[in-house]
PDB file of N, CA and C in Angstrom:
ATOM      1  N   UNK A   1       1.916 -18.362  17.912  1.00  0.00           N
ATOM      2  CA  UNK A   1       1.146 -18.449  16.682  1.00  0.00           C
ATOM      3  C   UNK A   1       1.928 -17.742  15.582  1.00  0.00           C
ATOM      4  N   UNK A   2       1.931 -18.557  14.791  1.00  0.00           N
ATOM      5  CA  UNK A   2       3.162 -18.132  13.134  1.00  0.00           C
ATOM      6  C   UNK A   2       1.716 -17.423  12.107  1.00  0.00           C
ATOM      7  N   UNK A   3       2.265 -16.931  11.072  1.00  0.00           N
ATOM      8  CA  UNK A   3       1.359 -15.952   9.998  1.00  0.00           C
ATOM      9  C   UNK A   3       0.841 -17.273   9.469  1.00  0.00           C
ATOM     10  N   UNK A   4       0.950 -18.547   9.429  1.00  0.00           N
ATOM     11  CA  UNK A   4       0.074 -19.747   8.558  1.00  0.00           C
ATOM     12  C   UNK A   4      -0.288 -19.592   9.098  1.00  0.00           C
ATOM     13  N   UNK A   5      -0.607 -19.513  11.003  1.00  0.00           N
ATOM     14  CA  UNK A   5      -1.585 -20.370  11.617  1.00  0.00           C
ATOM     15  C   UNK A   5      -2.508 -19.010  11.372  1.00  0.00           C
ATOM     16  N   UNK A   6      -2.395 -17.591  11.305  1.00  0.00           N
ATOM     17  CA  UNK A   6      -3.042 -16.969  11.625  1.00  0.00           C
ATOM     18  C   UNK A   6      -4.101 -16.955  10.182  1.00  0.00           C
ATOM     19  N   UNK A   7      -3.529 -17.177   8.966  1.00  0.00           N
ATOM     20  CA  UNK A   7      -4.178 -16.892   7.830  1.00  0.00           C
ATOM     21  C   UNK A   7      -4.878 -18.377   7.744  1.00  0.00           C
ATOM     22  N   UNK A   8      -4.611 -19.224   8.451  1.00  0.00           N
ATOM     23  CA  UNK A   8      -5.608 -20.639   8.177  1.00  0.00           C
ATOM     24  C   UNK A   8      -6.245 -20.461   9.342  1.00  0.00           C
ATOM     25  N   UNK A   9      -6.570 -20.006  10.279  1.00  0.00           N
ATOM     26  CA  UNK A   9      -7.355 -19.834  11.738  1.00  0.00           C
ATOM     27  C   UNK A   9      -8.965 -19.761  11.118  1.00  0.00           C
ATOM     28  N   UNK A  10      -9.635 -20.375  11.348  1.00  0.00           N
ATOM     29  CA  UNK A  10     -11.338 -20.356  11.681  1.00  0.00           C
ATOM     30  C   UNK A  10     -11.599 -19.127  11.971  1.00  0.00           C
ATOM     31  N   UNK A  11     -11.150 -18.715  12.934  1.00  0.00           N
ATOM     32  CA  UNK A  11     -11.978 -16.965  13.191  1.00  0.00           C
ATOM     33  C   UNK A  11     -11.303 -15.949  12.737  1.00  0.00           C
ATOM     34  N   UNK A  12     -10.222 -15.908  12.215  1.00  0.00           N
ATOM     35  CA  UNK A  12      -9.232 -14.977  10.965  1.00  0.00           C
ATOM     36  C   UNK A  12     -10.283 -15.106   9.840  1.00  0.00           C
ATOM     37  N   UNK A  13     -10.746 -16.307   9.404  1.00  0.00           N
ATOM     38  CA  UNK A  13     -11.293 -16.184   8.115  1.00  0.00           C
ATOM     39  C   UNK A  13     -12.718 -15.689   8.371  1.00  0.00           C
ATOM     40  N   UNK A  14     -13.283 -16.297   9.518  1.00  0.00           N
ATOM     41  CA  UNK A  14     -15.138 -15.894   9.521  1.00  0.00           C
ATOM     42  C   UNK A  14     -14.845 -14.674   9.147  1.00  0.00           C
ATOM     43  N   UNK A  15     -14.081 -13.774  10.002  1.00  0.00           N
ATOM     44  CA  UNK A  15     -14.561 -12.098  10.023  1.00  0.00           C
ATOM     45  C   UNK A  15     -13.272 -11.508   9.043  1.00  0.00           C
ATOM     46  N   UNK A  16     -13.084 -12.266   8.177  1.00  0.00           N
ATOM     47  CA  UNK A  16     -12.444 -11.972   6.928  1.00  0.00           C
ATOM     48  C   UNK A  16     -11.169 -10.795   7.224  1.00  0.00           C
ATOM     49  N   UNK A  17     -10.732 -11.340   8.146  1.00  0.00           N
ATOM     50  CA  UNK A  17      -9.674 -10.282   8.702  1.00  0.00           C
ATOM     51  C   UNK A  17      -8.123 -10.070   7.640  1.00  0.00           C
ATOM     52  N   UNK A  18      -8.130 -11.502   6.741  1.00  0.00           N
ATOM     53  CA  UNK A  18      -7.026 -11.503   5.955  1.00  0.00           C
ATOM     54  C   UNK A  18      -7.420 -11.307   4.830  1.00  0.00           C
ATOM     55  N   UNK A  19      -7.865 -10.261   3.824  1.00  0.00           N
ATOM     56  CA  UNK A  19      -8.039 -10.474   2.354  1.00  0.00           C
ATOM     57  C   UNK A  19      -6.697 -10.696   1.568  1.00  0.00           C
ATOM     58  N   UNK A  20      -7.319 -10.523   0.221  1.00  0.00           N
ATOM     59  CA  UNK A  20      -6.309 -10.734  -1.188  1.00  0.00           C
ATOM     60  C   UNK A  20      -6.195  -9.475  -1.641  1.00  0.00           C
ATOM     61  N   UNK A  21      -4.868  -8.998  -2.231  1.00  0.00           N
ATOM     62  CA  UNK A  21      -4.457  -7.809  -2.815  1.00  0.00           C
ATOM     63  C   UNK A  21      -3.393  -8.137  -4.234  1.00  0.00           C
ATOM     64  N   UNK A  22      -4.150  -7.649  -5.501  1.00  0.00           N
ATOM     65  CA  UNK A  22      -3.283  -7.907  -6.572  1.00  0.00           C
ATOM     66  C   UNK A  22      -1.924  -6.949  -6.386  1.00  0.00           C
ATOM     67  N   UNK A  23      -0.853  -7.733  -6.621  1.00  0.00           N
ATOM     68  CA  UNK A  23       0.172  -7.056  -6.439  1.00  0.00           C
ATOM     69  C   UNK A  23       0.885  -6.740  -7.881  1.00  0.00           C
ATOM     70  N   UNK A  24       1.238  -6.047  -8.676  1.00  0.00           N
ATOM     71  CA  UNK A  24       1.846  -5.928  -9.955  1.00  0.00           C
ATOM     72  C   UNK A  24       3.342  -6.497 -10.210  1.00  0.00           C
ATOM     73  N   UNK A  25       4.023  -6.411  -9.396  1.00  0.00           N
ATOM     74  CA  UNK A  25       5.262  -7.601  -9.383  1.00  0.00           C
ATOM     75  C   UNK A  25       5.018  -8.950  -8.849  1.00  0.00           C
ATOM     76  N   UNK A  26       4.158  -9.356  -7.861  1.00  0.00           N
ATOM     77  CA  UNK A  26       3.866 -10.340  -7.097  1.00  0.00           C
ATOM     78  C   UNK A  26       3.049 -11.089  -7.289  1.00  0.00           C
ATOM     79  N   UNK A  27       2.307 -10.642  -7.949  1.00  0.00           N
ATOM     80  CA  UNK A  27       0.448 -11.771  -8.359  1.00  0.00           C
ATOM     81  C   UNK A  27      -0.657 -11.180  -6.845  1.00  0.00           C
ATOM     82  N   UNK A  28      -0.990 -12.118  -6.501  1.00  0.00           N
ATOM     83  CA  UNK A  28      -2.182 -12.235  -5.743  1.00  0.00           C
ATOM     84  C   UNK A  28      -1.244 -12.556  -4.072  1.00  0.00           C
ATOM     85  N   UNK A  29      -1.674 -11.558  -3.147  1.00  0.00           N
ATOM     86  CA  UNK A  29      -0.860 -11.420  -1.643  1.00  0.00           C
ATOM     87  C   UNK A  29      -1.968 -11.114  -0.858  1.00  0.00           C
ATOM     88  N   UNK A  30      -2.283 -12.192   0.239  1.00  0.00           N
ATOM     89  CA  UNK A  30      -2.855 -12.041   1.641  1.00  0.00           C
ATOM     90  C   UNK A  30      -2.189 -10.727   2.019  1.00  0.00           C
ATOM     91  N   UNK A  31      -3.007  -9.674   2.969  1.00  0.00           N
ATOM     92  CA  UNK A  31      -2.785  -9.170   3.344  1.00  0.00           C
ATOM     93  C   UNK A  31      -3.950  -8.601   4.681  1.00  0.00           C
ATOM     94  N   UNK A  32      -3.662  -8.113   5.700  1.00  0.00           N
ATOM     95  CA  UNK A  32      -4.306  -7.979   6.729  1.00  0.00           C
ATOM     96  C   UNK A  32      -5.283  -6.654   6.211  1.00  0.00           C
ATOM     97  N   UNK A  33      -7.234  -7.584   6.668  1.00  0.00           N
ATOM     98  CA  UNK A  33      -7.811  -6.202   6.518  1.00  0.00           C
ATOM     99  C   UNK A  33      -8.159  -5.335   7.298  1.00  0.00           C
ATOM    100  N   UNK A  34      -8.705  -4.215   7.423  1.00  0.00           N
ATOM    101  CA  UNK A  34      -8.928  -2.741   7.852  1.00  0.00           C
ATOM    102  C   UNK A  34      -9.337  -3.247   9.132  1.00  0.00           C
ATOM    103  N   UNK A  35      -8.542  -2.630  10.726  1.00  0.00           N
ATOM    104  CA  UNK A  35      -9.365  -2.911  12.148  1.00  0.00           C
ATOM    105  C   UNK A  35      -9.102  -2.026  13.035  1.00  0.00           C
ATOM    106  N   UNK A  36      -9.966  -1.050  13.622  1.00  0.00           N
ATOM    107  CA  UNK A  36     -11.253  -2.230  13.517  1.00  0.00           C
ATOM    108  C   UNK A  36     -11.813  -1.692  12.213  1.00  0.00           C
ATOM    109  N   UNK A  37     -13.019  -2.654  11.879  1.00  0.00           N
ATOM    110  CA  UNK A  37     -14.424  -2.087  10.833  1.00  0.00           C
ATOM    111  C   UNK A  37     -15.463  -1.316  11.903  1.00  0.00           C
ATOM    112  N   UNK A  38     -15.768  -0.153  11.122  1.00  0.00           N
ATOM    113  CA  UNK A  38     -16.537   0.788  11.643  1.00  0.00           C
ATOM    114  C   UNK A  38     -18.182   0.253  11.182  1.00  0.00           C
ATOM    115  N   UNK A  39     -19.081   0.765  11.536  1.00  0.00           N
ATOM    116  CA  UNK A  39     -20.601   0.211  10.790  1.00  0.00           C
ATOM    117  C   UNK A  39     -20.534   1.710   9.768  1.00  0.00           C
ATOM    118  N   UNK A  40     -20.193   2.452   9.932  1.00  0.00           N
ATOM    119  CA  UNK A  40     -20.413   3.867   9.430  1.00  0.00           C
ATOM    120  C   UNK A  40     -19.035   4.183   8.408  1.00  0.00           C
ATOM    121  N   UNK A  41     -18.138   3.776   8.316  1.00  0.00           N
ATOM    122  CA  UNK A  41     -16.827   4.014   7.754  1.00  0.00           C
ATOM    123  C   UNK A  41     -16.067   2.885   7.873  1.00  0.00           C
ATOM    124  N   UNK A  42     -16.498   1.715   7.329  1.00  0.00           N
ATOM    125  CA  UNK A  42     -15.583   0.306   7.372  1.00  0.00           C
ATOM    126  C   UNK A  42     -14.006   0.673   7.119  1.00  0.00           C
ATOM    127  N   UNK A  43     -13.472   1.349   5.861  1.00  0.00           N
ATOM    128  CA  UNK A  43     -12.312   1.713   5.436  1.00  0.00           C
ATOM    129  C   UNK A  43     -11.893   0.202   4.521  1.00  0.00           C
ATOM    130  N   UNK A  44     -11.048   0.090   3.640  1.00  0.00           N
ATOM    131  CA  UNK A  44     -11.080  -0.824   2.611  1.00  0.00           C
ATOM    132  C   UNK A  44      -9.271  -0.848   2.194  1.00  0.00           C
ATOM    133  N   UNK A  45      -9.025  -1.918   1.922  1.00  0.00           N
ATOM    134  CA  UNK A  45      -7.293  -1.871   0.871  1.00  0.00           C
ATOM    135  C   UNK A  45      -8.212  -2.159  -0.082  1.00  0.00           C
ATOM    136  N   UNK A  46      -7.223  -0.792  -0.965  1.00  0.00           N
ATOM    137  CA  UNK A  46      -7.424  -0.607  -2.628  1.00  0.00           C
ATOM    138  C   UNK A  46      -6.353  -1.299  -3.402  1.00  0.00           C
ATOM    139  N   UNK A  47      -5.167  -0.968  -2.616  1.00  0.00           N
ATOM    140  CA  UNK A  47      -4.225  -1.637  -3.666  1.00  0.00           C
ATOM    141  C   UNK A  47      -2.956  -1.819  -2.347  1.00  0.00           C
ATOM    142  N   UNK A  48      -2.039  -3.234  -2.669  1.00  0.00           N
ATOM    143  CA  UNK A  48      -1.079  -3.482  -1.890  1.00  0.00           C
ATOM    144  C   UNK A  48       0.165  -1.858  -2.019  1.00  0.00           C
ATOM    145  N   UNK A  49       1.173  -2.076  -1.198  1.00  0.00           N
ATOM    146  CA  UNK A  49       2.196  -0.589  -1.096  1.00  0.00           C
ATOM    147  C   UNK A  49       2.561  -0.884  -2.605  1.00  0.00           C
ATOM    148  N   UNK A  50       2.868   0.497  -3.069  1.00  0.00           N
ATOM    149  CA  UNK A  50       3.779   0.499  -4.286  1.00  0.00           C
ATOM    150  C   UNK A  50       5.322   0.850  -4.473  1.00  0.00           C
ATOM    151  N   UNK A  51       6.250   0.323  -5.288  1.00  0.00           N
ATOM    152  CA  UNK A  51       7.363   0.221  -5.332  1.00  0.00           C
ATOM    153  C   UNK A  51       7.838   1.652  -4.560  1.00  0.00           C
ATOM    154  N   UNK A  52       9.066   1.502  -3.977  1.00  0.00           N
ATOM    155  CA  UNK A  52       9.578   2.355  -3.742  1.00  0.00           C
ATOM    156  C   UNK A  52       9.964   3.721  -4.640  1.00  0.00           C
ATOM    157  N   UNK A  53       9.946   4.658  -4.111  1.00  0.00           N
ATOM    158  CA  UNK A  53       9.969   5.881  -4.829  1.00  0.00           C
ATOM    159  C   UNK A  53       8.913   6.095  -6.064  1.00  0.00           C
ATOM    160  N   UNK A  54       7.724   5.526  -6.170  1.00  0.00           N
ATOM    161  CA  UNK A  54       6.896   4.961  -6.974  1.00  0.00           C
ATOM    162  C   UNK A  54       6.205   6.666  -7.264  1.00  0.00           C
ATOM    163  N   UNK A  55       5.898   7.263  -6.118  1.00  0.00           N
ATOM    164  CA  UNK A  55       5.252   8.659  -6.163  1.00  0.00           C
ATOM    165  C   UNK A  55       6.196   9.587  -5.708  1.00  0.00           C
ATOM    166  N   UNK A  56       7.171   9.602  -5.757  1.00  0.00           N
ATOM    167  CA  UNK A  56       8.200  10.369  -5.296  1.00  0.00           C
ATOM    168  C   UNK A  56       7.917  11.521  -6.182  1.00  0.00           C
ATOM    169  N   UNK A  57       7.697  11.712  -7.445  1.00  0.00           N
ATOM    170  CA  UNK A  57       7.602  12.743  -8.436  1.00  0.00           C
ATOM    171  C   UNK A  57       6.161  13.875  -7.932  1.00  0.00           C
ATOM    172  N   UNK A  58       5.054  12.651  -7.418  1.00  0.00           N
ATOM    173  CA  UNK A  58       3.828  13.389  -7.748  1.00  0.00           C
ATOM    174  C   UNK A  58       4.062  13.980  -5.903  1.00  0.00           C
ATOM    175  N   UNK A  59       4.777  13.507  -4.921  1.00  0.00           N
ATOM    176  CA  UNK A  59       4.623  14.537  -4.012  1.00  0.00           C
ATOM    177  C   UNK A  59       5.650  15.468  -4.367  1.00  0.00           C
ATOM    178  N   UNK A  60       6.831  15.876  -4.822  1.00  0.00           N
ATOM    179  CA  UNK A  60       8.074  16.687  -4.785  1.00  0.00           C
ATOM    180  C   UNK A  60       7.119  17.839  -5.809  1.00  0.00           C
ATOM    181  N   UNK A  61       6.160  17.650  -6.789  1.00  0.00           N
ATOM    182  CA  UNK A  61       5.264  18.379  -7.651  1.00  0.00           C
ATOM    183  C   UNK A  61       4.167  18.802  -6.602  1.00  0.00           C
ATOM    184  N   UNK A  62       3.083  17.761  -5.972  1.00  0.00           N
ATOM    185  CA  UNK A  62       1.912  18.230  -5.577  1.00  0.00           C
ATOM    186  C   UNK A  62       2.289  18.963  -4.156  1.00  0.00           C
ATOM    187  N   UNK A  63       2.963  18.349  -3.707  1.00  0.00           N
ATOM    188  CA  UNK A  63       3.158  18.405  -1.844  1.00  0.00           C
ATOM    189  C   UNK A  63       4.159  19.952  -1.556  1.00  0.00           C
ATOM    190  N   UNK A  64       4.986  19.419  -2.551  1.00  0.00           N
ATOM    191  CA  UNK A  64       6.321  21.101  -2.175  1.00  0.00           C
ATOM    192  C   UNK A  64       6.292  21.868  -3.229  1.00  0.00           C
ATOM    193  N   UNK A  65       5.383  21.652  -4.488  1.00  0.00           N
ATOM    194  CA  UNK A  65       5.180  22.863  -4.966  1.00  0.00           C
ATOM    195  C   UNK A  65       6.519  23.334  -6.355  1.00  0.00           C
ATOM    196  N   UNK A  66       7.071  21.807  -5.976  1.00  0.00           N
ATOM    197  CA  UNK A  66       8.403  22.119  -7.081  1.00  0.00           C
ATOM    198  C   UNK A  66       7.962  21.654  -8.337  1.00  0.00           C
ATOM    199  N   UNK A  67       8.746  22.366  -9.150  1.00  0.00           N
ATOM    200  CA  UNK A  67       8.559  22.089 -10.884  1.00  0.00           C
ATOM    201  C   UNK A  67       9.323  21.713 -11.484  1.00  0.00           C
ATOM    202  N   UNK A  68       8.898  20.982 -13.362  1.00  0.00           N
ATOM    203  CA  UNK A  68       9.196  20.017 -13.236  1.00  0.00           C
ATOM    204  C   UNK A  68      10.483  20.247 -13.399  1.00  0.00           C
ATOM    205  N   UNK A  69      11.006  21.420 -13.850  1.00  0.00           N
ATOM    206  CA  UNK A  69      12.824  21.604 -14.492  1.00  0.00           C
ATOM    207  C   UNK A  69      13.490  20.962 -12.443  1.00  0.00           C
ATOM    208  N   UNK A  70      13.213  21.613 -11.639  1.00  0.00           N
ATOM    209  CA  UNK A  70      13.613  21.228 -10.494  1.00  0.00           C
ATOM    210  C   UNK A  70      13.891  19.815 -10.186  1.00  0.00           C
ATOM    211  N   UNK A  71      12.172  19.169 -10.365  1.00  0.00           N
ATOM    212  CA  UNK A  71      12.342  17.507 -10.289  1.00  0.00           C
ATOM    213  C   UNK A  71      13.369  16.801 -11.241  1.00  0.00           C
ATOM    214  N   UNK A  72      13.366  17.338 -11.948  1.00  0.00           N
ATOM    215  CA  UNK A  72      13.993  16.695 -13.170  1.00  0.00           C
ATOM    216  C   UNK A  72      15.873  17.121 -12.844  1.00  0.00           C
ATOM    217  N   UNK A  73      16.498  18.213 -11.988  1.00  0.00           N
ATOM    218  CA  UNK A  73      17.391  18.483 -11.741  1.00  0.00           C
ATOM    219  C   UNK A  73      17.894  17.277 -10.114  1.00  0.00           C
ATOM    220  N   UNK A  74      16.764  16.955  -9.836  1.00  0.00           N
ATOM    221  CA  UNK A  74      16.843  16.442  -8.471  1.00  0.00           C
ATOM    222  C   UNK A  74      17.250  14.693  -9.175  1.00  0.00           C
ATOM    223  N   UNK A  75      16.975  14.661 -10.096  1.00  0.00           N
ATOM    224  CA  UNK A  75      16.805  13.309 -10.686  1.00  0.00           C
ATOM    225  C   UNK A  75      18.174  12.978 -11.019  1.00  0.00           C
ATOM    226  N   UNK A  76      18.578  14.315 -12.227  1.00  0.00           N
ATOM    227  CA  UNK A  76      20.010  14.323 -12.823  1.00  0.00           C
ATOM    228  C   UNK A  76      21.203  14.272 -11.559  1.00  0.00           C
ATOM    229  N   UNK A  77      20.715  14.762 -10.458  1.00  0.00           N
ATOM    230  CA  UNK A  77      22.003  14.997  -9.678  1.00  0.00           C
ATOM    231  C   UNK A  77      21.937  13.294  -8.829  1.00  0.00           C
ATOM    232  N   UNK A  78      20.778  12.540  -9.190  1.00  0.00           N
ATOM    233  CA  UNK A  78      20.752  11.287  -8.550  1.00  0.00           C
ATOM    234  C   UNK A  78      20.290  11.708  -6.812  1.00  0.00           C
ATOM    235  N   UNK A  79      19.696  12.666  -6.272  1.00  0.00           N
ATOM    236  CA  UNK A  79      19.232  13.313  -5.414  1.00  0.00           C
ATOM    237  C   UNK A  79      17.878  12.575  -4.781  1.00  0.00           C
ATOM    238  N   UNK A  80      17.542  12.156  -6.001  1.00  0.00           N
ATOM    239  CA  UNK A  80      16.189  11.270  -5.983  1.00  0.00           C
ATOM    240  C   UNK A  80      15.543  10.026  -7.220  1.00  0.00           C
TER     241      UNK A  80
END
């Protein structure tokens, strides 16, 4: 079974296992939803992955605590 057959399959679609995700370079992308679904905590896609190195800034700031002259040195040296 190939990814058409799986995204045109009868029981892929009943239990809505493939939704749609706006993509900002891409338009509109099938993508596989949340499994399992919980009755108490289903879990949801908010948004398809984002470009590479897309948050690289806000973890090297939130996550390690570095600032911004640092980030901004990590940038200049092409480091990141």
């Amino acid at each position: 079974m190939g990814i058409n057959d799986i995204v045109e399959d009868p029981h892929y679609r009943a239990r809505n296992a493939i939704i749609e995700v706006e993509d900002p370079q891409y338009g509109t992308l099938k993508h596989p939803a949340v499994t399992p679904r919980l009755s108490h905590n289903p879990g949801a896609v908010h948004r398809g992955a984002p470009t590479i190195g897309a948050d690289t800034d806000t973890i090297l700031r939130d996550m390690l605590a570095l600032s911004e002259a640092d980030i901004a040195e990590l940038h200049r040296q092409q480091i990141v």
